[in-house]
C-alpha atoms as a PDB file:
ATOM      1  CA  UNK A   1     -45.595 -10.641  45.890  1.00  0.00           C
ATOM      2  CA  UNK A   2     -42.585 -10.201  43.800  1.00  0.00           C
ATOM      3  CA  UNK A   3     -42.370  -6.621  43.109  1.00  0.00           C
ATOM      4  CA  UNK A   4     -43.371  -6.283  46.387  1.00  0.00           C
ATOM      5  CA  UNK A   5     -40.677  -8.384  48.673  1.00  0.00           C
ATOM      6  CA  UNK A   6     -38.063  -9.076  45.923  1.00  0.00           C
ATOM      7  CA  UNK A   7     -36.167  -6.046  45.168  1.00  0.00           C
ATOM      8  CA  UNK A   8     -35.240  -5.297  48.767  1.00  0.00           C
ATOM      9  CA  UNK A   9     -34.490  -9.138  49.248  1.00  0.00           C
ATOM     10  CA  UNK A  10     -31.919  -9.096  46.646  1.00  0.00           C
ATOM     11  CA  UNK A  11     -30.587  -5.216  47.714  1.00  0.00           C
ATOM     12  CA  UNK A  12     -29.957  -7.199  50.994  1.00  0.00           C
ATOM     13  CA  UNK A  13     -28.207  -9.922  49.503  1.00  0.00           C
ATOM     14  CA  UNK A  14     -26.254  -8.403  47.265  1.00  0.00           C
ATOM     15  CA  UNK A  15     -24.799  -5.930  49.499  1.00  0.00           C
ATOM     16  CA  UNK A  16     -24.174  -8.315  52.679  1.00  0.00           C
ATOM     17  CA  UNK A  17     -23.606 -11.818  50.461  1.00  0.00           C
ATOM     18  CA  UNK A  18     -22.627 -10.755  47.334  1.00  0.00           C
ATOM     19  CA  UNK A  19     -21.525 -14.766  46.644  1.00  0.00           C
ATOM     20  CA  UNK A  20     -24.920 -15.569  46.927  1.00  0.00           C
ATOM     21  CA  UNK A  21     -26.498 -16.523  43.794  1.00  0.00           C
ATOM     22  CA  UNK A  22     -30.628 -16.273  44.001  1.00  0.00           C
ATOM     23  CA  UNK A  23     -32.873 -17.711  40.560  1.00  0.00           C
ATOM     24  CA  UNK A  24     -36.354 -16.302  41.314  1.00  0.00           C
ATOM     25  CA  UNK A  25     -39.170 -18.200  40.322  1.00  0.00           C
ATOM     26  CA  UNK A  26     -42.782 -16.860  39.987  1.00  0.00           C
ATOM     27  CA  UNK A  27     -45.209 -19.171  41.161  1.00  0.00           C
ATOM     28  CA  UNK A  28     -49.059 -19.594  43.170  1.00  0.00           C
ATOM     29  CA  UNK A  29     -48.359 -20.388  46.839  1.00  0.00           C
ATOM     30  CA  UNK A  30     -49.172 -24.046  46.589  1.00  0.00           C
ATOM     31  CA  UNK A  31     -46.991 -24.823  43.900  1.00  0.00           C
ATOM     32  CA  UNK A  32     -44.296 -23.279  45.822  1.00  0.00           C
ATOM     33  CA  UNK A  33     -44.551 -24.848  48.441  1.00  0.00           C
ATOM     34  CA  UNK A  34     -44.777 -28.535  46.015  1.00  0.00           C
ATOM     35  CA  UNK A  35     -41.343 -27.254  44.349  1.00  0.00           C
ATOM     36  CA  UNK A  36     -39.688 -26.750  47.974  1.00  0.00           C
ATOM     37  CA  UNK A  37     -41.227 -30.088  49.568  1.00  0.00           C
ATOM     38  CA  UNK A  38     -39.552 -31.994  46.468  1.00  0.00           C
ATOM     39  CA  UNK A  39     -36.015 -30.347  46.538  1.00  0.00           C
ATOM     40  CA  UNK A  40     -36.888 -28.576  43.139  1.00  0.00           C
ATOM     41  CA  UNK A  41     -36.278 -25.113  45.122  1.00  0.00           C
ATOM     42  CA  UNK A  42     -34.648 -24.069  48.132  1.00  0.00           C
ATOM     43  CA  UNK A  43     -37.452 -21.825  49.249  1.00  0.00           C
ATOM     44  CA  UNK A  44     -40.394 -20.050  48.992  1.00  0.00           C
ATOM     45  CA  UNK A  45     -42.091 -17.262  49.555  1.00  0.00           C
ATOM     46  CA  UNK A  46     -45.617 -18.700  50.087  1.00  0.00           C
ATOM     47  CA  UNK A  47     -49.019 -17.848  51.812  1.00  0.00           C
ATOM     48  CA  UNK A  48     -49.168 -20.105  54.497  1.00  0.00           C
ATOM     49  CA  UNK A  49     -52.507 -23.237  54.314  1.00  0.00           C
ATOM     50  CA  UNK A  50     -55.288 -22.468  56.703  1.00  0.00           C
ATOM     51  CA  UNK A  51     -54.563 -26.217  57.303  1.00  0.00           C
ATOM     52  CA  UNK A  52     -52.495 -29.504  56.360  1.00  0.00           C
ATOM     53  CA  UNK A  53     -48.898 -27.791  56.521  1.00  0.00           C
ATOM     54  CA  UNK A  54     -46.751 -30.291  55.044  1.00  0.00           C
ATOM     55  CA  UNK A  55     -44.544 -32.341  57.968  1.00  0.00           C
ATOM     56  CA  UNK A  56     -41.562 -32.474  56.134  1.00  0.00           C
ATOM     57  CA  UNK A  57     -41.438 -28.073  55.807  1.00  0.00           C
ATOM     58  CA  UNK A  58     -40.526 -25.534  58.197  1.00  0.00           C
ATOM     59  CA  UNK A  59     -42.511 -22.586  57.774  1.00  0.00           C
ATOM     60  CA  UNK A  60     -41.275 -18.763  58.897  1.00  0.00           C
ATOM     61  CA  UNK A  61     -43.659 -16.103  59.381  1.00  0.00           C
ATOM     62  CA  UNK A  62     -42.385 -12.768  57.448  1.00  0.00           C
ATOM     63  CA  UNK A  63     -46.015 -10.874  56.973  1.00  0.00           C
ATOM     64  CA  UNK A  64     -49.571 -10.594  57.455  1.00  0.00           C
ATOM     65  CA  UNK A  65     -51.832  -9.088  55.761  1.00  0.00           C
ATOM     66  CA  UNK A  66     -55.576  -8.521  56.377  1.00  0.00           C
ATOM     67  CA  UNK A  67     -57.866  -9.008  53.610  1.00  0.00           C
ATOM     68  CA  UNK A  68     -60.023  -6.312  52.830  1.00  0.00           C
ATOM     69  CA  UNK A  69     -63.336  -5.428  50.839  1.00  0.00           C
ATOM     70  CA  UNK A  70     -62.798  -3.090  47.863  1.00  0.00           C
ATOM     71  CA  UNK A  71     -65.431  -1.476  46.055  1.00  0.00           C
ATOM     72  CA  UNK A  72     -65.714   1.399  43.437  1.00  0.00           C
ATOM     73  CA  UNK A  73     -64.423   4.919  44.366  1.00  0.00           C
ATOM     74  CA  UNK A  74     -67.911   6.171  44.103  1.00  0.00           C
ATOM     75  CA  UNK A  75     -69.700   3.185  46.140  1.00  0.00           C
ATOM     76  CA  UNK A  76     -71.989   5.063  48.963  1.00  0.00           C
ATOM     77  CA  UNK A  77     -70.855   4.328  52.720  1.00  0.00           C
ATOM     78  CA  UNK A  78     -72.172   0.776  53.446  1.00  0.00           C
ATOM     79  CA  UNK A  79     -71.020  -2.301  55.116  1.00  0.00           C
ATOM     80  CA  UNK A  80     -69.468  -4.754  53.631  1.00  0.00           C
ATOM     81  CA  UNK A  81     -72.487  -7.103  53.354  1.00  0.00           C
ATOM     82  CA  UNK A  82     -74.566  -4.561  51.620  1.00  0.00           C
ATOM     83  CA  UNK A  83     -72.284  -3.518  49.470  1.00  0.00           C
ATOM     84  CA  UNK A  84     -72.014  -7.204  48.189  1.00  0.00           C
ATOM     85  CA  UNK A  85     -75.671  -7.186  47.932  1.00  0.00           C
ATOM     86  CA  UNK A  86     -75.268  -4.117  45.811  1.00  0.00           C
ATOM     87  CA  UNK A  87     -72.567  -4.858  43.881  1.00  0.00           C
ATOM     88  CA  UNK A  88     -71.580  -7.954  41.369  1.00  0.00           C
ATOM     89  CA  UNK A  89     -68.827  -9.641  43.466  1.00  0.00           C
ATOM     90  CA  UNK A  90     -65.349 -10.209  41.972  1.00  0.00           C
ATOM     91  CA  UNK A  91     -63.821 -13.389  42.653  1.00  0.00           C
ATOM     92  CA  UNK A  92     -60.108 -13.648  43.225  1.00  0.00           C
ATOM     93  CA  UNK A  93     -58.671 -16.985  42.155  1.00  0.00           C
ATOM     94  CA  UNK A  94     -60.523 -20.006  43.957  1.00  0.00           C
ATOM     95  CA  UNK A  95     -57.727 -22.383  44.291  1.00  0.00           C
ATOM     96  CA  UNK A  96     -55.185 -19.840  45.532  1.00  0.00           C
ATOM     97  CA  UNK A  97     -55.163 -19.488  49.463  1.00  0.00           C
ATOM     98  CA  UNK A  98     -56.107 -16.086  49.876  1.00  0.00           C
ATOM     99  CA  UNK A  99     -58.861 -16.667  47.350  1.00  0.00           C
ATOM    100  CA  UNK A 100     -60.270 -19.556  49.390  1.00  0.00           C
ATOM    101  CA  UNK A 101     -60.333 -17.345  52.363  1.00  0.00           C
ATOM    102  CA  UNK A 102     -62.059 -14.509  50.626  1.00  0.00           C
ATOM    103  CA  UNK A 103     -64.743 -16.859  49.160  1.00  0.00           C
ATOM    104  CA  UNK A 104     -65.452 -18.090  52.441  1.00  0.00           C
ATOM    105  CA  UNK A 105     -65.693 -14.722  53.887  1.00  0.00           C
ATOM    106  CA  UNK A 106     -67.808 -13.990  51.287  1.00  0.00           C
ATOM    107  CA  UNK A 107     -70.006 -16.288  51.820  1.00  0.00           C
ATOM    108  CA  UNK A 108     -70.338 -16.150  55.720  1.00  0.00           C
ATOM    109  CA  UNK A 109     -71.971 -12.385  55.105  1.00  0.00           C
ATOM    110  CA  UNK A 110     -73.870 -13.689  51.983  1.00  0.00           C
ATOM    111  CA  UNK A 111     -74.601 -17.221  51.832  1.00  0.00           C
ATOM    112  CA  UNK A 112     -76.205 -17.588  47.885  1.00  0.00           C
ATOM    113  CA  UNK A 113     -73.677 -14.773  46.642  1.00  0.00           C
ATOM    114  CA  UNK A 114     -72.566 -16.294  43.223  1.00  0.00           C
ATOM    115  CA  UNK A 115     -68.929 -14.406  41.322  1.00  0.00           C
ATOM    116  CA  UNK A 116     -69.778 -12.432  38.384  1.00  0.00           C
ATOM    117  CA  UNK A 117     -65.833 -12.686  36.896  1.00  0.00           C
ATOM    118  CA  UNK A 118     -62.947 -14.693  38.838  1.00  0.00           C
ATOM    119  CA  UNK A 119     -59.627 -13.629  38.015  1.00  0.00           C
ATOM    120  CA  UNK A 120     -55.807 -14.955  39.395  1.00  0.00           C
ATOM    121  CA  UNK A 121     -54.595 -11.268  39.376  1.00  0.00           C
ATOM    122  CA  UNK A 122     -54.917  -8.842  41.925  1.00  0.00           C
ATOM    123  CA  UNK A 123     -54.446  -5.849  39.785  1.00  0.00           C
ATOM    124  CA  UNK A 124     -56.805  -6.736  37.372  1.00  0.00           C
ATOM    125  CA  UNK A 125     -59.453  -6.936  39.524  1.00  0.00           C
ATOM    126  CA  UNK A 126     -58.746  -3.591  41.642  1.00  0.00           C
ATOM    127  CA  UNK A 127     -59.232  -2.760  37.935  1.00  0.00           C
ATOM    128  CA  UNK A 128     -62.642  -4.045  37.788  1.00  0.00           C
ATOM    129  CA  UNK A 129     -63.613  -2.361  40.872  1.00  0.00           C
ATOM    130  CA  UNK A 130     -62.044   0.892  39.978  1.00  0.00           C
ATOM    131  CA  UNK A 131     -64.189   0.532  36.643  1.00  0.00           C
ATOM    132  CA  UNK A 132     -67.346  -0.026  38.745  1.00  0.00           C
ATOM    133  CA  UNK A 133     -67.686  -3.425  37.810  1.00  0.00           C
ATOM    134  CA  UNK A 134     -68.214  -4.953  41.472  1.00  0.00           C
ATOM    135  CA  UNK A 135     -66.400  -5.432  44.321  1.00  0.00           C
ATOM    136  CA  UNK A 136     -64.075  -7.679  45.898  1.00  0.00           C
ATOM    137  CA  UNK A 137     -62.394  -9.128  48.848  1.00  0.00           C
ATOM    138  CA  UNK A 138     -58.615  -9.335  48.418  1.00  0.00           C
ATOM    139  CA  UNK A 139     -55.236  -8.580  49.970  1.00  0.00           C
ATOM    140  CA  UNK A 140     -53.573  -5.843  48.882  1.00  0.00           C
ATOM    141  CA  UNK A 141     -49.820  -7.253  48.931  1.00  0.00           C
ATOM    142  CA  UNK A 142     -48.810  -3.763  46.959  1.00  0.00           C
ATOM    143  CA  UNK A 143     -50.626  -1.112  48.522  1.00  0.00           C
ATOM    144  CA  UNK A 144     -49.574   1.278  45.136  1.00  0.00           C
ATOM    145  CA  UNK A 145     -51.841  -0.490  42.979  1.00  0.00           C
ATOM    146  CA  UNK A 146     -54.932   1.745  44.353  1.00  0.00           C
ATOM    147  CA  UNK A 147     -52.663   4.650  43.226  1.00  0.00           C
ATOM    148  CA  UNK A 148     -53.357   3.925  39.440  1.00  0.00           C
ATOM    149  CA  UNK A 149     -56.610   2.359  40.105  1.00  0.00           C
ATOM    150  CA  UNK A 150     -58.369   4.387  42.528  1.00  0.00           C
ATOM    151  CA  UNK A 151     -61.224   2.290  44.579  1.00  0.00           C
ATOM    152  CA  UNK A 152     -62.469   2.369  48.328  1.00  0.00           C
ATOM    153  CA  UNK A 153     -61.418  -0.010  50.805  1.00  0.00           C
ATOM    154  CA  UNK A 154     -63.313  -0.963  53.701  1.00  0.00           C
ATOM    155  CA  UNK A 155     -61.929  -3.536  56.388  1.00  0.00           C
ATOM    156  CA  UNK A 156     -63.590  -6.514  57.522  1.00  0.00           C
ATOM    157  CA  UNK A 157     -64.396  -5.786  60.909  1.00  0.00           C
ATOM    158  CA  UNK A 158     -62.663  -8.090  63.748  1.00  0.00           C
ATOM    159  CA  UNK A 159     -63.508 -11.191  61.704  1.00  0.00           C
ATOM    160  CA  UNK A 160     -61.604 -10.689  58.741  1.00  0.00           C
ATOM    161  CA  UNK A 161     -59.561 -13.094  57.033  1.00  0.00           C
ATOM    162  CA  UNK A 162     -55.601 -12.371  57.669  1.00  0.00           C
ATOM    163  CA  UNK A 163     -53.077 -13.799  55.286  1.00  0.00           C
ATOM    164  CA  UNK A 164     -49.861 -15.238  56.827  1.00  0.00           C
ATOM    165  CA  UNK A 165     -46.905 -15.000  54.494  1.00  0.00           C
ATOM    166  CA  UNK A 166     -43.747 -17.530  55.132  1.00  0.00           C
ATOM    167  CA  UNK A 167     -40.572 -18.676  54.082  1.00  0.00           C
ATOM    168  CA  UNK A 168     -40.947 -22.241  53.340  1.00  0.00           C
ATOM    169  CA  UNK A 169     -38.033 -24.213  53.593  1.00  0.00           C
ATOM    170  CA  UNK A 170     -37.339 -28.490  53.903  1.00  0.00           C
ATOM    171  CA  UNK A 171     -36.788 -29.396  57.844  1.00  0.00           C
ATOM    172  CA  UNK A 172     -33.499 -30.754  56.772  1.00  0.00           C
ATOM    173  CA  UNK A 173     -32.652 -27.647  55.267  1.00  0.00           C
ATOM    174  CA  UNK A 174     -33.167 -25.419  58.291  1.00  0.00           C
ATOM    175  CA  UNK A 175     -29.727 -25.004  59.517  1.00  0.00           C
ATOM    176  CA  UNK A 176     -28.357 -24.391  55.710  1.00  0.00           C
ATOM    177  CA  UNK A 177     -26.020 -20.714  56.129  1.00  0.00           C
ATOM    178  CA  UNK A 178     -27.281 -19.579  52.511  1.00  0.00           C
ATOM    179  CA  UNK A 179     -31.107 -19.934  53.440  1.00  0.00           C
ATOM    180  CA  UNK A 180     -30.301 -18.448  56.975  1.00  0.00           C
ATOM    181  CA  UNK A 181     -29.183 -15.735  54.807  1.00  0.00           C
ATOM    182  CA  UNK A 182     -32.120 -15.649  52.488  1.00  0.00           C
ATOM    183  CA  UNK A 183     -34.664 -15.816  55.499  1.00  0.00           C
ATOM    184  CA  UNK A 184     -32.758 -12.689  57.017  1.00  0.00           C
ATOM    185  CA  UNK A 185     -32.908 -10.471  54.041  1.00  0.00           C
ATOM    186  CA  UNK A 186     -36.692 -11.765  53.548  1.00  0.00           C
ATOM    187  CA  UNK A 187     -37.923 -10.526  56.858  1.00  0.00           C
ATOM    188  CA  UNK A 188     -35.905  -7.612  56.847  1.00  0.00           C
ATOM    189  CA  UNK A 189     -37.415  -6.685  53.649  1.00  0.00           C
ATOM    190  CA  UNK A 190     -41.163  -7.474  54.557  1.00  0.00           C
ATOM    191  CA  UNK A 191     -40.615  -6.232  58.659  1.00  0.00           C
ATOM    192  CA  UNK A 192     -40.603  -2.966  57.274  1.00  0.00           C
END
């Protein structure tokens, strides 16, 4: 998410608040959100739980993404399911949110499909792919990563699993000027 949102989020900042100091911090969604529910950060970019949203956060949609099936760049013109039959499946990261919602995806078209590699990095499994290793089912936050490693993507169909990207921020927090300021340059950045 970084390279993707943070650039133009501090461009933003810097030209319209230049007083405003921002510390990134690189982090999985749920830990995020942990840090910002216990007043260790302000905010967070974060992927937003398919359930149990903390009472105590306010959460602000900036993006969606749909998650999508990728498979080599030579992989014949099937469906998703048979190309998961075909293919050794690449797991993205379990216990990350869009990893939960791939797996279950997964698992709706093919039942008894078991991962042949998990990794917590995007990248390095459009790598995999690209390589002919398997497929996958992932988000594809940075769209320019299938520049350098070319594979085929194939949506979902009408069921597939979208990805709901918010600035998380403590209730009490909500009327703070400076995080007013960061969720403005945040969705003007992503809105694009």
């Amino acid at each position: 998410m970084q390279p993707v949102f943070l650039p133009g989020t501090l461009r933003y900042l810097r030209e319209r608040y230049p007083q405003l100091t921002v510390k990134p911090v690189r982090g999985r969604s749920t830990g995020l959100t942990e840090m910002v529910k216990a007043g260790e950060l302000d905010a967070a970019v974060a992927a937003l739980p398919e359930s149990g949203r903390m009472a105590t956060l306010r959460w602000y949609p900036v993006a969606t993404r749909e998650l999508m099936l990728i498979a080599p760049p030579d992989a014949r013109n099937e469906s998703p399911a048979e190309l998961l039959a075909r293919y050794d499946w690449i797991r993205y990261d379990r216990t990350a949110v869009s990893g939960a919602m791939a797996a279950r995806h997964v698992h709706r078209l093919l039942p008894d499909k078991r991962s042949a590699m998990e990794f917590d990095n995007v990248t390095a499994i459009v790598a995999m792919v690209s390589a002919g290793l398997g497929v996958s089912v992932v988000q594809l936050m940075d769209p320019t990563v299938v520049d350098r490693y070319p594979v085929r993507r194939i949506r979902l169909g009408p069921d597939a699993p979208v990805l709901q990207m918010s600035l998380v921020l403590r209730k009490a927090d909500e009327d703070s000027r400076l995080l007013q300021a960061l969720r403005e340059a945040v969705e003007a950045t992503l809105k694009r």
